[in-house]
Structures are given as structure tokens and as C-alpha cells.
Protein backbone atom coordinates (compact mmCIF):
# COMPACT_ATOMS: atom_id res chain seq x y z
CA UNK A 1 0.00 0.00 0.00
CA UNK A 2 1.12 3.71 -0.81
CA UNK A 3 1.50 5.77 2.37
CA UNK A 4 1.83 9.21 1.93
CA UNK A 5 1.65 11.80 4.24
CA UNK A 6 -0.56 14.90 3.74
CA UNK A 7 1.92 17.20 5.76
CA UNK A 8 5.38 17.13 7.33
CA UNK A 9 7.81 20.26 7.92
CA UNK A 10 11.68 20.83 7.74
CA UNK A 11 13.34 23.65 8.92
CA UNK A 12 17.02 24.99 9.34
CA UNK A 13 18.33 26.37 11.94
CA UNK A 14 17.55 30.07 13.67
CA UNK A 15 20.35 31.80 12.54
CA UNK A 16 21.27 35.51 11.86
CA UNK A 17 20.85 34.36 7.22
CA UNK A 18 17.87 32.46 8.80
CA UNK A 19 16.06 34.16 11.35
CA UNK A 20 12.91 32.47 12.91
CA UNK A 21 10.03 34.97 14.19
CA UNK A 22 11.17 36.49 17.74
CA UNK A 23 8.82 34.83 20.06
CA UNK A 24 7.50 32.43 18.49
CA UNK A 25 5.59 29.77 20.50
CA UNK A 26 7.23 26.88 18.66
CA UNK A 27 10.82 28.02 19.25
CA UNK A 28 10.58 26.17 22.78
CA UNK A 29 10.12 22.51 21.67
CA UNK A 30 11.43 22.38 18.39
CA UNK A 31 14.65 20.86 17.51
CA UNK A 32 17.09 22.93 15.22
CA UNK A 33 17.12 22.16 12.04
CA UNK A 34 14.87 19.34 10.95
CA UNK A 35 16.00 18.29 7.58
CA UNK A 36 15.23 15.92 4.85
CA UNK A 37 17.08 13.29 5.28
CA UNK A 38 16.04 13.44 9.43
CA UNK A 39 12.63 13.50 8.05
CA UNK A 40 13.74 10.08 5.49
CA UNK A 41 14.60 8.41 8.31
CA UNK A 42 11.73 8.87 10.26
CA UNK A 43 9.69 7.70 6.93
CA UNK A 44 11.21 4.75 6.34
CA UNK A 45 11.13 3.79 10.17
CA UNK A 46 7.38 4.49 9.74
CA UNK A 47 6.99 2.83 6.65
CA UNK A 48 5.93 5.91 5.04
CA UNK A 49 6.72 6.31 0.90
CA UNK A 50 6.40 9.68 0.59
CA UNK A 51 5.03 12.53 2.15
CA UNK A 52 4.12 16.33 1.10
CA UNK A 53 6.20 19.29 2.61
CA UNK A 54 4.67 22.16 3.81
CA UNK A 55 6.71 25.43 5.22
CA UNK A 56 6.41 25.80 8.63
CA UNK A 57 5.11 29.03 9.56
CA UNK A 58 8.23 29.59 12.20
CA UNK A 59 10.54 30.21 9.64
CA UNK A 60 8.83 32.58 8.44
CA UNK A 61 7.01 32.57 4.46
CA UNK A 62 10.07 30.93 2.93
CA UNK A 63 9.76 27.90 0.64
CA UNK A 64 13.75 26.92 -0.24
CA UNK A 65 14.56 24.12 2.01
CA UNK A 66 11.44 22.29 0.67
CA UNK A 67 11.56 22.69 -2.93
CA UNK A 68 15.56 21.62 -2.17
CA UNK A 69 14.33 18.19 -0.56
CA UNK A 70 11.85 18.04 -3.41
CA UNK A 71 15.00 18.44 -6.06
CA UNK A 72 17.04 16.08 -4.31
CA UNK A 73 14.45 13.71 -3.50
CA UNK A 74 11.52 13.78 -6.37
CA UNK A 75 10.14 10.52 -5.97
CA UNK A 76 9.93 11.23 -2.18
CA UNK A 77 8.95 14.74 -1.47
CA UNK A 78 6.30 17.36 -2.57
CA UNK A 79 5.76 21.11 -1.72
CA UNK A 80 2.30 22.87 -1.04
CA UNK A 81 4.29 26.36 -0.63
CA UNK A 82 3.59 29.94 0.89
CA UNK A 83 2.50 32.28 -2.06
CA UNK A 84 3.38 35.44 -2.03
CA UNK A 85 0.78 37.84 -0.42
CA UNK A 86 2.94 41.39 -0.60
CA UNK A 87 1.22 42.60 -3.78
CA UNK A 88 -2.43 41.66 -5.21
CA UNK A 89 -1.69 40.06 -8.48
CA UNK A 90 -4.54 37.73 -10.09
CA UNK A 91 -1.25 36.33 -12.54
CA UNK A 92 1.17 36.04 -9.29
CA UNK A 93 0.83 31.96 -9.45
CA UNK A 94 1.12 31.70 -13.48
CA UNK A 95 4.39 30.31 -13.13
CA UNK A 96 3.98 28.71 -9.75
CA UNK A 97 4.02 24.92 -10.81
CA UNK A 98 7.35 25.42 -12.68
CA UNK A 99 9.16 25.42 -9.83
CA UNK A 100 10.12 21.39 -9.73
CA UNK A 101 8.52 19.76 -6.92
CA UNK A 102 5.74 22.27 -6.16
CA UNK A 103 2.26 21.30 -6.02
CA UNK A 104 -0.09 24.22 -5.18
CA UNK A 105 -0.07 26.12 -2.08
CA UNK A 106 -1.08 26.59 1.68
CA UNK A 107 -2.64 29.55 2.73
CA UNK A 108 -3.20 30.31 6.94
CA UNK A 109 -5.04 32.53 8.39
CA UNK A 110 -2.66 32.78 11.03
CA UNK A 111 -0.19 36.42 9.71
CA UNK A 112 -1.72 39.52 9.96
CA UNK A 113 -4.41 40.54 7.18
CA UNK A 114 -4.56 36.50 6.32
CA UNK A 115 -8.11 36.34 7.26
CA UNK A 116 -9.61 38.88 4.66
CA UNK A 117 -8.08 36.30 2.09
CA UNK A 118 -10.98 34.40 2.83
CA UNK A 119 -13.69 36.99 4.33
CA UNK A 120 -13.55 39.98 2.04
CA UNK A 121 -14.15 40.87 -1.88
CA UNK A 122 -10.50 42.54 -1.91
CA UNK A 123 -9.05 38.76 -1.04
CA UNK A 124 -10.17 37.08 -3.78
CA UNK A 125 -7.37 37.95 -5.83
CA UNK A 126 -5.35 35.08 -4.13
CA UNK A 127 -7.90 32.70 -5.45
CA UNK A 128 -8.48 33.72 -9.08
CA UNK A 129 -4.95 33.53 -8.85
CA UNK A 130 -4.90 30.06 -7.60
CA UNK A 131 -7.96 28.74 -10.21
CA UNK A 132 -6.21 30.36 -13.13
CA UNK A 133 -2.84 28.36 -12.43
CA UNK A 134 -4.53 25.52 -12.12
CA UNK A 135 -3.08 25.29 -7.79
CA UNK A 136 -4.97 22.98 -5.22
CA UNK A 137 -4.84 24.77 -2.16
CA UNK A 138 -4.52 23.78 1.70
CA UNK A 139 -5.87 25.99 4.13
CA UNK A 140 -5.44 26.52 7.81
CA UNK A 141 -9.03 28.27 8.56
CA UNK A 142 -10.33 27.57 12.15
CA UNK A 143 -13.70 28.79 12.95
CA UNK A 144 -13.72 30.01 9.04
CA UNK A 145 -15.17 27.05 7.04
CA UNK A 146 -18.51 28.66 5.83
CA UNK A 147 -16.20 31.66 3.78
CA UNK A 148 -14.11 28.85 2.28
CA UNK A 149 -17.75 26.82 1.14
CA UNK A 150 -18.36 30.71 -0.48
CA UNK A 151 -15.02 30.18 -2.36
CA UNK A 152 -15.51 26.60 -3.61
CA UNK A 153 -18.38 28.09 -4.90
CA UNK A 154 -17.21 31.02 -6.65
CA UNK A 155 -14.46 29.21 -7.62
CA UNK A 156 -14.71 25.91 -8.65
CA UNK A 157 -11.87 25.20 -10.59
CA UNK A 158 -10.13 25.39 -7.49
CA UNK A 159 -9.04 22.10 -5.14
CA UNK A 160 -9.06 23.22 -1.63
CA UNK A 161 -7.67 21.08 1.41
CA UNK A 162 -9.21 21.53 4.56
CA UNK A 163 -5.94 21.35 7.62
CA UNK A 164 -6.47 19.37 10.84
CA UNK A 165 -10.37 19.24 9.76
CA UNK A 166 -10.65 22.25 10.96
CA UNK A 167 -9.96 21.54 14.81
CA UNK A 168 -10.74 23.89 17.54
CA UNK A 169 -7.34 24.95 18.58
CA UNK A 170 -6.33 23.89 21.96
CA UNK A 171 -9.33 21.93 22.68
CA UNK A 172 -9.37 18.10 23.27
CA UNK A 173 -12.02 15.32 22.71
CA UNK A 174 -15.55 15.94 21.68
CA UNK A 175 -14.53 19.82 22.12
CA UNK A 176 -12.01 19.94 19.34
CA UNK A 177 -14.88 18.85 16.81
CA UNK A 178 -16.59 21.81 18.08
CA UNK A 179 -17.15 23.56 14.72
CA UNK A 180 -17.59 19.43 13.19
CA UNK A 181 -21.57 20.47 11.31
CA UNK A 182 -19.89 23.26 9.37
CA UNK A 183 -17.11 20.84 8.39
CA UNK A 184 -19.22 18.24 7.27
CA UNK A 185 -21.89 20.96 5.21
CA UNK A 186 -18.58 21.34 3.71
CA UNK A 187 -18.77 17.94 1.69
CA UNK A 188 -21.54 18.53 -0.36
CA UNK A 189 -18.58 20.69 -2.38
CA UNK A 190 -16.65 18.15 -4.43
CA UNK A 191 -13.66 20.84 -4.64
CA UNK A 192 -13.11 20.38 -1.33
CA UNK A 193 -11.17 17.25 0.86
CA UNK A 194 -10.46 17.52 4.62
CA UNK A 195 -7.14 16.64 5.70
CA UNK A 196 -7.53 14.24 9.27
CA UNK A 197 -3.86 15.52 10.55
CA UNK A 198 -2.58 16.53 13.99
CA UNK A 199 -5.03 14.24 15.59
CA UNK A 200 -3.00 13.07 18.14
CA UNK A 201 -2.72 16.46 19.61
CA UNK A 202 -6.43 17.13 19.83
CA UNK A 203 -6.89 13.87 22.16
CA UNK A 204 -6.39 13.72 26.13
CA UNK A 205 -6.29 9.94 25.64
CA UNK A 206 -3.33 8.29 24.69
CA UNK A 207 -2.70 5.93 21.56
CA UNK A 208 -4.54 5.00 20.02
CA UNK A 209 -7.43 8.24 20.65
CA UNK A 210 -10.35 6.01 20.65
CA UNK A 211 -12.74 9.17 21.66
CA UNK A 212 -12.03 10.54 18.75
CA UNK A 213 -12.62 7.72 16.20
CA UNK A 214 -16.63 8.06 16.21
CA UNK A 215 -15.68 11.88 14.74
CA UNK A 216 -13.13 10.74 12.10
CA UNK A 217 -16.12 7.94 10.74
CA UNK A 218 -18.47 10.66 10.41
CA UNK A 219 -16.01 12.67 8.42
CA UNK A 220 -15.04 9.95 6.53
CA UNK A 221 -19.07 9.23 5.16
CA UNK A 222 -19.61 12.73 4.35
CA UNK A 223 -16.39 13.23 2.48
CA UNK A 224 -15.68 9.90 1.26
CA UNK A 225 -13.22 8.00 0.74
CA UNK A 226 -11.29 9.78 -2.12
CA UNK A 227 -11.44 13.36 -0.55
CA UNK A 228 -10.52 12.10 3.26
CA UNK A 229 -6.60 12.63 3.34
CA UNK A 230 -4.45 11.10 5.97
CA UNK A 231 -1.54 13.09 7.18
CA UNK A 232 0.63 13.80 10.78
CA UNK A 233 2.34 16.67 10.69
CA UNK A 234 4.69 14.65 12.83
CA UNK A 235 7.13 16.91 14.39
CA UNK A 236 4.23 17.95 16.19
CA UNK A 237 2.17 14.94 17.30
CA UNK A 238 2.76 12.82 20.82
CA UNK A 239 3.07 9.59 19.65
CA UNK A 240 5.31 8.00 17.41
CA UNK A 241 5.46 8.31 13.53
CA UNK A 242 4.81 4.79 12.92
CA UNK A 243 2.04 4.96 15.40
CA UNK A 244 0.22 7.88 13.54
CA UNK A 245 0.08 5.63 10.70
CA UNK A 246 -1.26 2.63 12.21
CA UNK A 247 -3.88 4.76 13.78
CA UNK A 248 -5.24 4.73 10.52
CA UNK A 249 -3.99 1.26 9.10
CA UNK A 250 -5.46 -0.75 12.21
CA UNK A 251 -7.69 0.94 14.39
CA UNK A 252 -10.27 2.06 12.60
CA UNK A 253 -12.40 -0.91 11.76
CA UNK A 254 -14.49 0.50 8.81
CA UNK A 255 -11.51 1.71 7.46
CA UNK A 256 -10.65 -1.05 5.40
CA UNK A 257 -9.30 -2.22 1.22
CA UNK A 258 -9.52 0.13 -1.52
CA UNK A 259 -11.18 3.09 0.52
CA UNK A 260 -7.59 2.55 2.75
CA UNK A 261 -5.49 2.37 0.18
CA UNK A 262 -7.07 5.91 -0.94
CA UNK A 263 -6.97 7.48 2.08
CA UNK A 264 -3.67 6.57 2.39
CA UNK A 265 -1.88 8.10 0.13
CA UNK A 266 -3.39 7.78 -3.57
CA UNK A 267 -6.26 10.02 -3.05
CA UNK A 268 -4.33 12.61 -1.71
CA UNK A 269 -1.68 11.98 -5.27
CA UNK A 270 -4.69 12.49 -7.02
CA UNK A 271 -6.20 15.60 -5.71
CA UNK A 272 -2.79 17.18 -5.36
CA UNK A 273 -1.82 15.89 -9.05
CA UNK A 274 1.48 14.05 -8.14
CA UNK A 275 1.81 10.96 -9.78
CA UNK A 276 2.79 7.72 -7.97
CA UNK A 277 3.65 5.43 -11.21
CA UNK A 278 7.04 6.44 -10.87
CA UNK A 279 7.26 5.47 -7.27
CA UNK A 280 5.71 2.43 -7.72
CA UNK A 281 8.28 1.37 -10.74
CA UNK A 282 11.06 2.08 -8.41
């Protein structure tokens, strides 16, 4: 089976060339740096074949180290990358997918002025942007999924990725699906998947999270089985990488044959438009 994670980070090092964000809540508990071949070793101790990069916000909107692990390592890596938000420009993305390894991009609505992106008319430019390119996009949008069904709608050329289904942010249990009946009005949009990552961190339990399995089935029979994406975000999970895989691969009992094998990995290939026959050939 084809296991690909939905979203991982590297990082370098916070250094005066590569300065991280002063204050930053994730400067306390994060090793310095993270790189691709620390992150290929914890893949193939997972059993993980490949897994999609996505700039971590501490480092500030910088996308080099991933498309470099995506050069070095194509049949491996993948980028969803920060686009540039400095300058409205409907043709900013146009060239976007040139870049070798990059995929689309991932948009938060965590910087300042992120939000209007997805709550006001001058935002939209981002998206037309996005839809003209031809970009799937994941976004980070707590407490902001009925604006993004507004731009499946006005846009739906676009492939949008929901992060961490939407989670409530520092709640546990049954209170981290808090916002759950917007996310699953969400699925009657077939431009949009939701992306079950960073579960581990939403549970008070520990492995394997059974309170939060009921949650995950009901997400899983709204969005079905080809636009529910498995991924970790593993630097930032308490449990171990191979155990955020078999959460997946053997404790969920309806999760089972081709609809795992989808959720796995080669749904998320095929919304993202990365092909896996190369892989697979290897």
C-alpha cells in the first residue's frame, strides 16, 4: 500500500541568514534544524513512501529548504508552498508549478491581514490567482469554514484542502470537533477534501485516541473516501510516527481495502496531481 503523508515540515536552523520569528511559540520545543534526510529516516522507520512538505510558519514565508528536498528527492517529497501575499496580483501563481517539486499552495489565516483572504471581496485575488494556475490549495481556517464553502463556490476550478479538519485549537475530545456540522456541510462541495492531521494532539487519551474515532467515521461518510486525506504533521504529534500511521492502518475498523489504500496516500496523489507510477516502478 502507498503511504503518503498529507503534511510534514523541515526547517534549518535560527540563525542571523535564517532568522525564525522572535517569540515564536514553537521556538521552545522544536529541535534545530529538521531536515530531509532526518525526516527520510523517520519515513522509512514508519513505513511511510512519501510525504508532502509544507513550510512551517516559524521560519517565516520561505519555501527553499522544501523545494531543495523536493530536487534532491523527487520521488519522495512534494511542496504545497507559501504564495506570495505582498502585492495583489490575479497572474502572481502563473508560473507557480514550474518550480520542480511544487504542487499548489497553503494559505493560513494565522499572519496579519490572512483572514480577509478568505472573508472579504479585496481577497479574492489570491484565489483567481490560484484557479487560473490551475493550484490545489490547503488551508489553515479555524472557525472560518462557511467563507471557504463561499469560495468553492465562486471558484470551482479550485481544489481546496481543509488542515487538521478544521480543529478547535487547543481543545481536546468531543470539544475539538466543536465547529464538526460546518465541516461536514462542507462535503456537499466536491472541490473540497479535509485533511484528518494533527489528531493526536487534539486527544487527552493516549494511543490509540479512541474518543475521537466516532468523529473521524463521520467525516469519513460525508467526504468519502477519495477526498478524506491522511496526514501527521509529525514533528508535532505525541506519539510515534509509525504509530500515527497505524492509527489509521489498524484501528479504525471501517476503514478497510480500496477506501484505505485511498486514504492513504493515492487520493491525496490524485487531488494534489502528483503521480505515484514512478514510485511504484522504483
Amino acid at each position: 500500500m502507498l503511504i503518503v503523508d498529507a503534511q510534514v515540515h523541515i526547517w534549518g536552523a535560527d540563525t542571523p541568514a535564517r532568522p525564525w520569528p522572535k517569540g515564536h511559540a514553537h521556538r521552545a520545543h522544536r529541535p534545530a534544524p529538521f531536515s530531509k534526510d532526518d525526516l527520510l529516516a523517520e519515513m522509512a522507520a514508519a513505513g511511510v513512501d512519501r510525504a508532502v512538505i509544507v513550510p512551517p510558519s516559524w521560519e517565516g514565508d520561505r519555501n527553499d529548504l522544501a523545494l531543495a528536498a523536493a530536487a534532491a528527492h523527487p520521488d519522495r517529497f512534494a511542496v504545497m508552498g507559501r504564495p506570495p501575499l505582498d502585492r495583489p496580483d490575479p497572474r502572481a501563481l502563473d508560473h507557480w508549478r514550474e518550480q520542480q517539486g511544487m504542487l499548489g499552495i497553503r494559505v493560513t489565516t494565522a499572519g496579519a491581514g490572512a483572514r480577509a483572504l478568505f472573508t472579504e471581496p479585496e481577497g479574492d485575488w489570491l484565489w483567481q490567482a490560484a484557479e487560473h494556475a490551475g493550484l490545489p490549495a490547503m488551508v489553515s481556517i479555524p472557525g472560518l469554514l462557511p467563507e471557504l464553502g463561499r469560495l468553492a463556490e465562486r471558484h470551482p476550478g479550485m481544489r481546496f484542502v481543509i488542515d487538521h479538519l478544521a480543529l478547535v485549537r487547543d481543545a481536546k475530545d468531543e470539544a475539538a470537533f466543536g465547529d464538526l456540522s460546518s465541516l461536514l456541510a462542507l462535503a456537499r462541495w466536491p472541490n473540497i477534501a479535509a485533511k484528518a492531521s494533527a489528531l493526536p494532539r487534539y486527544s487527552s487519551e493516549p494511543y490509540p485516541y479512541r474518543r475521537l474515532h466516532p468523529f473521524l467515521e463521520q467525516v469519513f461518510d460525508a467526504f468519502g473516501p477519495r477526498r478524506f486525506l491522511w496526514g501527521t504533521d509529525m514533528t508535532g504529534i505525541p506519539c510515534t510516527y509509525r504509530e500515527a500511521v497505524t492509527l489509521f492502518t489498524e484501528e479504525l475498523p471501517w476503514l478497510k481495502g480500496a477506501d484505505l489504500e485511498l486514504v492513504m496516500g493515492r487520493a491525496l496523489c490524485d487531488w494534489l496531481g502528483w503521480s505515484f507510477e514512478a514510485l511504484e516502478s522504483t
